[in-house]
PDB file of N, CA and C in Angstrom:
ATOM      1  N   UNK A   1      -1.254 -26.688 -10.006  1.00  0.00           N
ATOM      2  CA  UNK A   1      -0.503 -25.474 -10.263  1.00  0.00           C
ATOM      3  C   UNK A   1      -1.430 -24.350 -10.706  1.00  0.00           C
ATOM      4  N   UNK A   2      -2.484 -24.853 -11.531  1.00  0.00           N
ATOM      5  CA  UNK A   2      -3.314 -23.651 -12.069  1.00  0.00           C
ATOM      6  C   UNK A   2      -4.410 -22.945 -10.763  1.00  0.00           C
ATOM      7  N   UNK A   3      -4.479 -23.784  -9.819  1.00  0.00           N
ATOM      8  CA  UNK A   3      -5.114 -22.866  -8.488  1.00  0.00           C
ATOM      9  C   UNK A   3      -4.456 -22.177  -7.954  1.00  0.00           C
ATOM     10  N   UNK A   4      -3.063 -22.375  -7.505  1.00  0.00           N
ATOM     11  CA  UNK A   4      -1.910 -21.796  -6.806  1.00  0.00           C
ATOM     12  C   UNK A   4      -1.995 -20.115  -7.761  1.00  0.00           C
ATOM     13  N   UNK A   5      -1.994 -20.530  -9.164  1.00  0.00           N
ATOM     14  CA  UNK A   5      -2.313 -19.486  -9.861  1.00  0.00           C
ATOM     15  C   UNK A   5      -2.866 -18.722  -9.895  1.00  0.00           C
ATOM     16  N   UNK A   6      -4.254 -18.990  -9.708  1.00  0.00           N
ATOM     17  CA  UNK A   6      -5.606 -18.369  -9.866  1.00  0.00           C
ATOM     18  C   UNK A   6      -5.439 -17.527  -8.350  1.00  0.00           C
ATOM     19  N   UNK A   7      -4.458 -17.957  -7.415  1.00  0.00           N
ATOM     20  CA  UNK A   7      -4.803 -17.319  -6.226  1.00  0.00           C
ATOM     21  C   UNK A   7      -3.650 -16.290  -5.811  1.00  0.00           C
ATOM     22  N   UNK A   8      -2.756 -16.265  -7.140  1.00  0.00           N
ATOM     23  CA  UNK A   8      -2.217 -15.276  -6.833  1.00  0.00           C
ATOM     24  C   UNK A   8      -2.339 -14.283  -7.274  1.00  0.00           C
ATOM     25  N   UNK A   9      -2.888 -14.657  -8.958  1.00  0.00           N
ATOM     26  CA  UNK A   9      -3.961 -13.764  -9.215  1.00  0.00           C
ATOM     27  C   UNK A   9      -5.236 -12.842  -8.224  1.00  0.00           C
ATOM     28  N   UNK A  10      -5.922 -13.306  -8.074  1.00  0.00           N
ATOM     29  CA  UNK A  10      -7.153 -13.086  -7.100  1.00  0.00           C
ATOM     30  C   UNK A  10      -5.944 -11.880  -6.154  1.00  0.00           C
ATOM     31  N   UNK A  11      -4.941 -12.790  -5.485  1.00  0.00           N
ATOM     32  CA  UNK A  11      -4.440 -11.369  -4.062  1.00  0.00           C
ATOM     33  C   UNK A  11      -4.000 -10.214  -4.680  1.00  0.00           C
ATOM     34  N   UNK A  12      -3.032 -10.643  -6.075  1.00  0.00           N
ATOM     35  CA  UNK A  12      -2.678  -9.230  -6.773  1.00  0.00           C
ATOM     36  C   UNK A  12      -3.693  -8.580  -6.756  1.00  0.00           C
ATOM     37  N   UNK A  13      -5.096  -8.511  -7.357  1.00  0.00           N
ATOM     38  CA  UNK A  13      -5.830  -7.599  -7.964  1.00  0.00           C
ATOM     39  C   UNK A  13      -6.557  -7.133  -6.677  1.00  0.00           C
ATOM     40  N   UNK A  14      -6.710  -7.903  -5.152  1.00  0.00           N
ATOM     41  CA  UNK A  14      -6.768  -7.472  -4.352  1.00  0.00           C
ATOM     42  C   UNK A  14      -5.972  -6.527  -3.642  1.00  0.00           C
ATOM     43  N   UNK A  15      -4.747  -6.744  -3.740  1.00  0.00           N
ATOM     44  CA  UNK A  15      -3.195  -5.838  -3.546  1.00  0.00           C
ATOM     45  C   UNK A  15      -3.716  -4.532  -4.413  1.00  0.00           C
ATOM     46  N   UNK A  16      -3.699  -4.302  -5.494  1.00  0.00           N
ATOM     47  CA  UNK A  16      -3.830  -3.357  -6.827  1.00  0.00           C
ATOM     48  C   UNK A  16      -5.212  -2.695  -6.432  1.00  0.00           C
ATOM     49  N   UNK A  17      -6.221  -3.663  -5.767  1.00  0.00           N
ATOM     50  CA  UNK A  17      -7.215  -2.722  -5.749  1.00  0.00           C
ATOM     51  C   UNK A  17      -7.277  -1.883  -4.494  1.00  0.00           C
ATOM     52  N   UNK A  18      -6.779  -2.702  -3.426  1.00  0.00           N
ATOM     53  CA  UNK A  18      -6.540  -1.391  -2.354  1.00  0.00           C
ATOM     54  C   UNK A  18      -5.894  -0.565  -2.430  1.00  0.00           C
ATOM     55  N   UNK A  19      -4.577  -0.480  -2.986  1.00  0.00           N
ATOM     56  CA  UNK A  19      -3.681   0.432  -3.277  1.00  0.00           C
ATOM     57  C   UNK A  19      -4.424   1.343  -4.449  1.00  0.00           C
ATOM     58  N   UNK A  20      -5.391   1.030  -5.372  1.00  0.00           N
ATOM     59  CA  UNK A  20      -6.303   2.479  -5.849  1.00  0.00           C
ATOM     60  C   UNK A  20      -6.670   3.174  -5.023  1.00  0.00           C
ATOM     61  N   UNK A  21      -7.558   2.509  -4.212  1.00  0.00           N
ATOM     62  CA  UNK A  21      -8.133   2.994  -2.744  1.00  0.00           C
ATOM     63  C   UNK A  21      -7.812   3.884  -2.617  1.00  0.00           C
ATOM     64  N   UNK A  22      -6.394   3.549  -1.666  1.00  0.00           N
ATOM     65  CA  UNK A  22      -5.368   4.238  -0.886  1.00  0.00           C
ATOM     66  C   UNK A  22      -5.115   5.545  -1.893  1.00  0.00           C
ATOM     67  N   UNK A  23      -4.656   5.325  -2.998  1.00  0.00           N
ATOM     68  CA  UNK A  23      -3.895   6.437  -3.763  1.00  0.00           C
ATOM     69  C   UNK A  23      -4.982   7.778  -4.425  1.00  0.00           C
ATOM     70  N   UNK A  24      -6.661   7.109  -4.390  1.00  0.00           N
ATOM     71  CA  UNK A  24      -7.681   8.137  -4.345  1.00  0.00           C
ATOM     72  C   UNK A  24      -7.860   8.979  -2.945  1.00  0.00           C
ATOM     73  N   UNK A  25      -7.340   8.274  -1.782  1.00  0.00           N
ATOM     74  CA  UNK A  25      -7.541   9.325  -1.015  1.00  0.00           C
ATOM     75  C   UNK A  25      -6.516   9.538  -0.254  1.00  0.00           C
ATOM     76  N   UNK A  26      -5.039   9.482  -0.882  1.00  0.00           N
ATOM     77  CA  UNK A  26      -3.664  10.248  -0.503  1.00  0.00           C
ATOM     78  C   UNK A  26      -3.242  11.553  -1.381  1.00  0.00           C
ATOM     79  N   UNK A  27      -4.030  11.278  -2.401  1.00  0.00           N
ATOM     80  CA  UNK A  27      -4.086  12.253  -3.472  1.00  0.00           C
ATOM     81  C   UNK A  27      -4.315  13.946  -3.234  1.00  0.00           C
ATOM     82  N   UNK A  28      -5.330  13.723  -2.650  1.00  0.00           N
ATOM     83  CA  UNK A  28      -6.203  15.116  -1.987  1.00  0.00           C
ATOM     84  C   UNK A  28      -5.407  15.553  -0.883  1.00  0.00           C
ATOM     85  N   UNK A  29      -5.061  14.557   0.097  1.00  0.00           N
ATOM     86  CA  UNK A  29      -4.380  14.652   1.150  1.00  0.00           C
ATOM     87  C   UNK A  29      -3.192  15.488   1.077  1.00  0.00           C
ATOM     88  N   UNK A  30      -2.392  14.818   0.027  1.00  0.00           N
ATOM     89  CA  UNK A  30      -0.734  15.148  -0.339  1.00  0.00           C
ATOM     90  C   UNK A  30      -1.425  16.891  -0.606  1.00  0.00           C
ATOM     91  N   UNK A  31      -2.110  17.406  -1.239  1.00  0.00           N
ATOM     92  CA  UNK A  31      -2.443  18.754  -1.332  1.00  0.00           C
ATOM     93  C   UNK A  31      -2.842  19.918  -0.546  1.00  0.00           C
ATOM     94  N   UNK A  32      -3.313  18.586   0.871  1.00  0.00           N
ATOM     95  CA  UNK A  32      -3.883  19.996   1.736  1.00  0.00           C
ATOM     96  C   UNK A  32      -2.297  19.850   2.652  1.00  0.00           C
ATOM     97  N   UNK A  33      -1.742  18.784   2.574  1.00  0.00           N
ATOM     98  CA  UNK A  33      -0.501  18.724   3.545  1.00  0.00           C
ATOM     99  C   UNK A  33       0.635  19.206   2.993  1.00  0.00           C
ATOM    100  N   UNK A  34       0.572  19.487   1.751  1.00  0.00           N
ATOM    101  CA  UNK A  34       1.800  19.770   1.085  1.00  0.00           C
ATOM    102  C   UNK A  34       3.213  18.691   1.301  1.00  0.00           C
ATOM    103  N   UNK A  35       2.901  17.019   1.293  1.00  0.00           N
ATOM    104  CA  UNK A  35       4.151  16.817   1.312  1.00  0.00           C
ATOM    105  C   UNK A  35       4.498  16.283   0.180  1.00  0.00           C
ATOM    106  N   UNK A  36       4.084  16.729  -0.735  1.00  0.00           N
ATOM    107  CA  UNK A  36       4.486  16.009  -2.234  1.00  0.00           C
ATOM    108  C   UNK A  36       4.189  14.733  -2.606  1.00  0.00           C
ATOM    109  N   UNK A  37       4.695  14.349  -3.303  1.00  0.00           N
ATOM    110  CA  UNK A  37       4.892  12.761  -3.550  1.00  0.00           C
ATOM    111  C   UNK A  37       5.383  11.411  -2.665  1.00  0.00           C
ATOM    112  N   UNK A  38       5.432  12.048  -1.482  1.00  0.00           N
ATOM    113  CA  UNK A  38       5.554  10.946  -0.400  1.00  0.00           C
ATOM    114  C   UNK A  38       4.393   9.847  -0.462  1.00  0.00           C
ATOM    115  N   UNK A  39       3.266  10.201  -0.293  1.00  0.00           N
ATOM    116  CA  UNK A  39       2.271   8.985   0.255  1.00  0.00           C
ATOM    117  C   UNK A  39       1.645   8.226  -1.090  1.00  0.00           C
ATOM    118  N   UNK A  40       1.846   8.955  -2.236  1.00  0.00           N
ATOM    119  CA  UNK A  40       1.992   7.951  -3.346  1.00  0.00           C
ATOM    120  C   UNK A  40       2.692   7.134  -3.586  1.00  0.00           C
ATOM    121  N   UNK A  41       4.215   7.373  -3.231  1.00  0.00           N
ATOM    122  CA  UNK A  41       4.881   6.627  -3.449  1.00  0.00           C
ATOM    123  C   UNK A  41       4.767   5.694  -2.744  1.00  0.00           C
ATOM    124  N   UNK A  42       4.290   5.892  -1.425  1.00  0.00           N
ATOM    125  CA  UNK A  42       4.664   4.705  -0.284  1.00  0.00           C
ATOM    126  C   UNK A  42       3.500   3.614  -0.610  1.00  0.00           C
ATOM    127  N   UNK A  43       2.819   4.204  -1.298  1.00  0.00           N
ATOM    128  CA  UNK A  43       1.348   3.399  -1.554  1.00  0.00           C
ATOM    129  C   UNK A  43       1.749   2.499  -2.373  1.00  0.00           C
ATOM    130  N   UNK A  44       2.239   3.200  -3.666  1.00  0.00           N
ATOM    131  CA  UNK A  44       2.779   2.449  -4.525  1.00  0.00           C
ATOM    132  C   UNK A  44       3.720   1.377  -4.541  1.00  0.00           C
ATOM    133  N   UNK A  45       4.504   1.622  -4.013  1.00  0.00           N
ATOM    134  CA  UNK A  45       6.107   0.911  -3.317  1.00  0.00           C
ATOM    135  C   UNK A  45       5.287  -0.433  -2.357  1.00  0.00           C
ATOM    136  N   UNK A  46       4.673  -0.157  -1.304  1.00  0.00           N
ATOM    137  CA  UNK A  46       4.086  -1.303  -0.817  1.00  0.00           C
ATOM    138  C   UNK A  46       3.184  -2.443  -1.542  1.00  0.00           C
ATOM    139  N   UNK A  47       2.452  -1.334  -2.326  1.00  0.00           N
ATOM    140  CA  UNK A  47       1.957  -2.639  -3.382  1.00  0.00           C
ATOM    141  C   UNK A  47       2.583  -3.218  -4.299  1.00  0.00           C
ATOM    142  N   UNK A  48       3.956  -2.778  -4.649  1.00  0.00           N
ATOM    143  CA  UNK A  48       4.745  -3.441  -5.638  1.00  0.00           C
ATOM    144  C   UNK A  48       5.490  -4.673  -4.628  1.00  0.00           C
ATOM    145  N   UNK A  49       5.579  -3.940  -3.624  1.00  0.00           N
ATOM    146  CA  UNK A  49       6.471  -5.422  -2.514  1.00  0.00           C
ATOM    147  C   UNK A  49       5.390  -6.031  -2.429  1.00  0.00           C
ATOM    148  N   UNK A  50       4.299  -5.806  -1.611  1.00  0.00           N
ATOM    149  CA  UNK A  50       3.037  -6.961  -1.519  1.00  0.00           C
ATOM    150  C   UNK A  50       2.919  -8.057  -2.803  1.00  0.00           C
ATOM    151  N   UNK A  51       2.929  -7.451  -4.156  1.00  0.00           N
ATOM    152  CA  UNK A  51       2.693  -8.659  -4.952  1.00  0.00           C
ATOM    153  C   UNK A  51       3.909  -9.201  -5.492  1.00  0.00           C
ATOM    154  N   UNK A  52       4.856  -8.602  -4.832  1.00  0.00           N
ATOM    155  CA  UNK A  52       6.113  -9.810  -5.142  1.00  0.00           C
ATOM    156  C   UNK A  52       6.063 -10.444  -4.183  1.00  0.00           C
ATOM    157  N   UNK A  53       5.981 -10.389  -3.370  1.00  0.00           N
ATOM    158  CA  UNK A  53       5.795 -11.324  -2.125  1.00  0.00           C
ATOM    159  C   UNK A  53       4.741 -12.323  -2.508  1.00  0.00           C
ATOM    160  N   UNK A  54       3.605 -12.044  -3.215  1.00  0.00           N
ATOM    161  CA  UNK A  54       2.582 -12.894  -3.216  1.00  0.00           C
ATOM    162  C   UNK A  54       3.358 -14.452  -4.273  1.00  0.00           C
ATOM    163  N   UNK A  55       4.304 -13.432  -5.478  1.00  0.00           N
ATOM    164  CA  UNK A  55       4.249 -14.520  -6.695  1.00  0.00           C
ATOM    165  C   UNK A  55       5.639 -14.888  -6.154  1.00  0.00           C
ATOM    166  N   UNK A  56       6.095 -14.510  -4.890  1.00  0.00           N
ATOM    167  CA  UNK A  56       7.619 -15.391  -4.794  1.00  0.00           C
ATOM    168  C   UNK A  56       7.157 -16.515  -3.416  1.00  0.00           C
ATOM    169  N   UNK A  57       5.878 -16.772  -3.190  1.00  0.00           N
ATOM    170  CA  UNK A  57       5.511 -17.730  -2.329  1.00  0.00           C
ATOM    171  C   UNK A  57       5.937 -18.950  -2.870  1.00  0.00           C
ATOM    172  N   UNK A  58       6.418 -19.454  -1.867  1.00  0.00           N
ATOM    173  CA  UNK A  58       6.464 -21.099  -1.845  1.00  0.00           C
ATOM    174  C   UNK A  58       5.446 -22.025  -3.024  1.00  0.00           C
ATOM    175  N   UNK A  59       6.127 -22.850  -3.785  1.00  0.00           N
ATOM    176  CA  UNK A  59       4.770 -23.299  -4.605  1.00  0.00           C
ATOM    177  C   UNK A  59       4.315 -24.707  -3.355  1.00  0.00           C
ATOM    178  N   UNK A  60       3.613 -25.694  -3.135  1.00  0.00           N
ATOM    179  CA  UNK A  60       3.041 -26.775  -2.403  1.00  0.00           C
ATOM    180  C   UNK A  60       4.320 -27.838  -2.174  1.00  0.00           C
ATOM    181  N   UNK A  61       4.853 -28.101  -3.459  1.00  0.00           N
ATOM    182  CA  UNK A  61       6.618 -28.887  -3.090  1.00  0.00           C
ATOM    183  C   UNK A  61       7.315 -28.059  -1.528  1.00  0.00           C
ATOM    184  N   UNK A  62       7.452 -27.089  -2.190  1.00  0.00           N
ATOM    185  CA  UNK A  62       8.415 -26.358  -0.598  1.00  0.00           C
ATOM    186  C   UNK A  62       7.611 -26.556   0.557  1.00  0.00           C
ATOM    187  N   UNK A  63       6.289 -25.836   0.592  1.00  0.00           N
ATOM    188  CA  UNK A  63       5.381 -26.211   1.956  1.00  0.00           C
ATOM    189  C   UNK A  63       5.601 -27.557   2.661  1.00  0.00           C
ATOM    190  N   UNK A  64       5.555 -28.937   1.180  1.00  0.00           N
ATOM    191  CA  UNK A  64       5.617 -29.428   2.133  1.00  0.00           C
ATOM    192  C   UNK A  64       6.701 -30.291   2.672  1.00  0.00           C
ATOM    193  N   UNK A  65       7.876 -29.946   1.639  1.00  0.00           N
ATOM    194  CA  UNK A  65       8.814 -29.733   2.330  1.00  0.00           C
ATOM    195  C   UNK A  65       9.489 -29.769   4.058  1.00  0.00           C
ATOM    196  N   UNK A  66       8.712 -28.141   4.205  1.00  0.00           N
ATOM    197  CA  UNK A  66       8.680 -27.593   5.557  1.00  0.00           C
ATOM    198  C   UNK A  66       8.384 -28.202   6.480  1.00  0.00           C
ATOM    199  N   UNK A  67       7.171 -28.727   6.200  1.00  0.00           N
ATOM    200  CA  UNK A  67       5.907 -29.059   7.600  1.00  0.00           C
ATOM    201  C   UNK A  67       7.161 -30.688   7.750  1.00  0.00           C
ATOM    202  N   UNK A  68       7.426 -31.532   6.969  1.00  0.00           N
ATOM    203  CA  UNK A  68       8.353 -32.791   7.270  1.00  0.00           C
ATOM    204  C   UNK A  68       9.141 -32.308   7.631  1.00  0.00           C
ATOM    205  N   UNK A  69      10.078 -30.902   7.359  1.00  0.00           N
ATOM    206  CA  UNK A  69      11.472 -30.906   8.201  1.00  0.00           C
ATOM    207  C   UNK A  69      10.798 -30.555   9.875  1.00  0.00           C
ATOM    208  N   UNK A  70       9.878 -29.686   9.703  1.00  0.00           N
ATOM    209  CA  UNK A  70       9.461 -29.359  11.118  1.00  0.00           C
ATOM    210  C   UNK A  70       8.991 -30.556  12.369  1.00  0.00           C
ATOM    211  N   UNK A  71       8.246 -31.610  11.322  1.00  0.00           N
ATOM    212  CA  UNK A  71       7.721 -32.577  11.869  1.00  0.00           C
ATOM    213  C   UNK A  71       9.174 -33.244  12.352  1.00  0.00           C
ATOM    214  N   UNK A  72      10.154 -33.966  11.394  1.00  0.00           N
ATOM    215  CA  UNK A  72      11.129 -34.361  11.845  1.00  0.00           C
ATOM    216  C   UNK A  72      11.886 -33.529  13.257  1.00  0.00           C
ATOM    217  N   UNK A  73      11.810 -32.512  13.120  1.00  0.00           N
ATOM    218  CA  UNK A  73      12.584 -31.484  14.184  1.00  0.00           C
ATOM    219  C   UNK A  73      11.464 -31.741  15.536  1.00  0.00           C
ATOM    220  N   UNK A  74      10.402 -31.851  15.507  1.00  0.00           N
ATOM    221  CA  UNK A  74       9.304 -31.864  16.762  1.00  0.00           C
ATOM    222  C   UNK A  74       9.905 -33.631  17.186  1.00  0.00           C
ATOM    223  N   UNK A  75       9.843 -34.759  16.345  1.00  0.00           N
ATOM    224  CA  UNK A  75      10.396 -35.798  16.825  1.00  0.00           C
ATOM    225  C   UNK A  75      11.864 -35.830  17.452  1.00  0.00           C
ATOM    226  N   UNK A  76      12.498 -35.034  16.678  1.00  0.00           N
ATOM    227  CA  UNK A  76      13.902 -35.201  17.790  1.00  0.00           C
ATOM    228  C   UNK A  76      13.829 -34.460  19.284  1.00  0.00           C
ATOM    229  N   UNK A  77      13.233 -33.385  19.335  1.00  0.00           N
ATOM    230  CA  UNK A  77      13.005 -32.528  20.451  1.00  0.00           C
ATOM    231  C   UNK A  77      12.432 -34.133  21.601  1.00  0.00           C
ATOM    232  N   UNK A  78      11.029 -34.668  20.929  1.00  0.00           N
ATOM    233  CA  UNK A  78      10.471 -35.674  21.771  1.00  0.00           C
ATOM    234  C   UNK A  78      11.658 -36.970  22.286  1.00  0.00           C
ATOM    235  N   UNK A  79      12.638 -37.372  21.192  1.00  0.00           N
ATOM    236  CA  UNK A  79      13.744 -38.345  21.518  1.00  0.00           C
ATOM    237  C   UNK A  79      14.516 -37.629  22.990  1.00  0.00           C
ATOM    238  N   UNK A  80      14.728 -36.284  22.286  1.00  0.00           N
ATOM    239  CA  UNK A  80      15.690 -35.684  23.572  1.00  0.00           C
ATOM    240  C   UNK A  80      14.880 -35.227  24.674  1.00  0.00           C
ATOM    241  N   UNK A  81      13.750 -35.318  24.832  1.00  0.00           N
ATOM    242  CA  UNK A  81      13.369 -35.239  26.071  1.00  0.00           C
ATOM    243  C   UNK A  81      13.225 -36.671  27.044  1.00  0.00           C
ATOM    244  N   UNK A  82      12.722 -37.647  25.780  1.00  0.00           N
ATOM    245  CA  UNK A  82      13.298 -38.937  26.451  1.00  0.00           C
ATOM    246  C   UNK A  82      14.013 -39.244  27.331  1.00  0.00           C
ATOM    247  N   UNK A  83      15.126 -38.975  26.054  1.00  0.00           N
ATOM    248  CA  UNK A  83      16.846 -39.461  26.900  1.00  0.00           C
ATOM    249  C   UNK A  83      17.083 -38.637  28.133  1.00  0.00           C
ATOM    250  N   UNK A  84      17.148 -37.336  28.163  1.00  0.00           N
ATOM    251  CA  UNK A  84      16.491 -36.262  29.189  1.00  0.00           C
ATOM    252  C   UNK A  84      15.766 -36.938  30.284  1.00  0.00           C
ATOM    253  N   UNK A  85      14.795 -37.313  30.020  1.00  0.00           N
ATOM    254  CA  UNK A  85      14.377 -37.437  31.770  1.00  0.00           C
ATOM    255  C   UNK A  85      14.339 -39.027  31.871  1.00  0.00           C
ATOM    256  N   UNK A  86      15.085 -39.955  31.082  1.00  0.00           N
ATOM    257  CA  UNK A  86      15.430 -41.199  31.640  1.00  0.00           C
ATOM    258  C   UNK A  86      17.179 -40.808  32.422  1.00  0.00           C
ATOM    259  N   UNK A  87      17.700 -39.984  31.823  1.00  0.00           N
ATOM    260  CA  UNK A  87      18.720 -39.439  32.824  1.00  0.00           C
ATOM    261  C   UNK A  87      18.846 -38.736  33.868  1.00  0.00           C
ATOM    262  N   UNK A  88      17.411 -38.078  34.115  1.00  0.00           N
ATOM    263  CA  UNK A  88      16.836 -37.621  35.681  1.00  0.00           C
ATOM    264  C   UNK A  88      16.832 -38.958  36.435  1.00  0.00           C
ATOM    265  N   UNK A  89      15.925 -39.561  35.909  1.00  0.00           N
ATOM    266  CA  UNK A  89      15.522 -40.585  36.594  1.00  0.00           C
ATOM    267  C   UNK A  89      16.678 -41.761  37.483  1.00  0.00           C
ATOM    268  N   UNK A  90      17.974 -41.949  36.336  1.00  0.00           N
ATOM    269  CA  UNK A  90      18.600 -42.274  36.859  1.00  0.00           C
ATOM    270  C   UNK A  90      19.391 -41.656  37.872  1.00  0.00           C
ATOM    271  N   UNK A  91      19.808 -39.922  37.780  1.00  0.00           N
ATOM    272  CA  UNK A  91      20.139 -39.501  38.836  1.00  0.00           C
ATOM    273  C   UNK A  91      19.712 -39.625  40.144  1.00  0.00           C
ATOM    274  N   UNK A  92      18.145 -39.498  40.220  1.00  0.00           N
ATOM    275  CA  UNK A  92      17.635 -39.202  41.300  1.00  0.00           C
ATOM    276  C   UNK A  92      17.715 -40.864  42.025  1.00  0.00           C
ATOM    277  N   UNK A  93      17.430 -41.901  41.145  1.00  0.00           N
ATOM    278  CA  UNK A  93      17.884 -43.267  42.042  1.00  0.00           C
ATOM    279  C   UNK A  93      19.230 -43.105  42.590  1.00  0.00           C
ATOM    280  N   UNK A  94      19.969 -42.910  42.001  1.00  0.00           N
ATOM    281  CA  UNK A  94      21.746 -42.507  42.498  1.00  0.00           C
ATOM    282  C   UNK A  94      21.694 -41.500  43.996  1.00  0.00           C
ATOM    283  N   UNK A  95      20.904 -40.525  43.768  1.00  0.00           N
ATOM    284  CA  UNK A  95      20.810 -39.207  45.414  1.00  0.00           C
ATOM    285  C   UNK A  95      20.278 -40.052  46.128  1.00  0.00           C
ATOM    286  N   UNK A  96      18.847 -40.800  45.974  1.00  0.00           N
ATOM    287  CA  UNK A  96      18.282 -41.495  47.006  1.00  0.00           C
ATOM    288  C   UNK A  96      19.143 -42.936  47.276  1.00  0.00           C
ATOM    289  N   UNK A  97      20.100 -43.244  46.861  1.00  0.00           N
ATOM    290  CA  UNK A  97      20.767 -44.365  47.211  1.00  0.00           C
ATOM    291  C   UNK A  97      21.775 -43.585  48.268  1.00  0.00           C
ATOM    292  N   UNK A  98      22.722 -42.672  47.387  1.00  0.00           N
ATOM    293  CA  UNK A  98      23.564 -42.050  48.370  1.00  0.00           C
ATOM    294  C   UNK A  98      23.085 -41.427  49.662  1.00  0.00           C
ATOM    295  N   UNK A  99      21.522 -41.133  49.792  1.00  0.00           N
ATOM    296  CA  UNK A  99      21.026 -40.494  50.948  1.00  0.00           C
ATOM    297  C   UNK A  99      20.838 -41.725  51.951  1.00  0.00           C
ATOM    298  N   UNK A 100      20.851 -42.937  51.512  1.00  0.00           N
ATOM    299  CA  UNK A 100      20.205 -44.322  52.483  1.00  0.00           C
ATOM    300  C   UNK A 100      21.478 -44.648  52.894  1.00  0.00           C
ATOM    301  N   UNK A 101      22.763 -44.244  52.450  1.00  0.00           N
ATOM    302  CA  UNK A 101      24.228 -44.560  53.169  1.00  0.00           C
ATOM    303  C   UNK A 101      24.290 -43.902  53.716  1.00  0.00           C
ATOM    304  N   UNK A 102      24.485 -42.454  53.905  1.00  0.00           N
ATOM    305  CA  UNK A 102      24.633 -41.482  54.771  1.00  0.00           C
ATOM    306  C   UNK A 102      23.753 -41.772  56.264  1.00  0.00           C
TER     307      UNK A 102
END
């Protein structure tokens, strides 16, 4: 749990530090363009969603979770393709029988 931590740490301050970035040179911008407080905000606003997004990730329970429901879901797909083309198979003996009466 304390790595999962450390790494959401680490993206926030990566999140936080681009968004300085960004907001040192929207700053100047917003002045020669005159649109006010638009591109701060948007700067801002995205980095507040970016690091909720980061700390509402899945902790390793849910992941793996996932990957078994997915895995289970890839095995049934493989069952039903089975049954699927053992029921071709029987069709097509059935056409080529009916074609040897005709």
């Amino acid at each position: 749990m304390a790595s999962k931590s450390k790494i959401r740490v680490a993206a926030t301050g990566t999140i936080w530090g681009f968004a300085t970035g960004m907001l040192a040179i929207c700053i100047p911008l917003t002045t020669i363009s005159n649109s006010g407080i638009i591109l701060p905000l948007a700067v801002i606003s995205s980095a507040v969603v970016g690091t909720w997004a980061v700390w509402q990730s899945p902790d390793n329970k849910s992941s793996n979770n996932l990957v078994n429901t997915i895995k289970n879901l890839e095995q049934r797909v493989a069952d039903l393709e089975t049954i699927s083309s053992s029921h071709e198979s029987d069709l097509q003996r059935k056409i080529r029988r009916l074609d040897t009466e005709d």
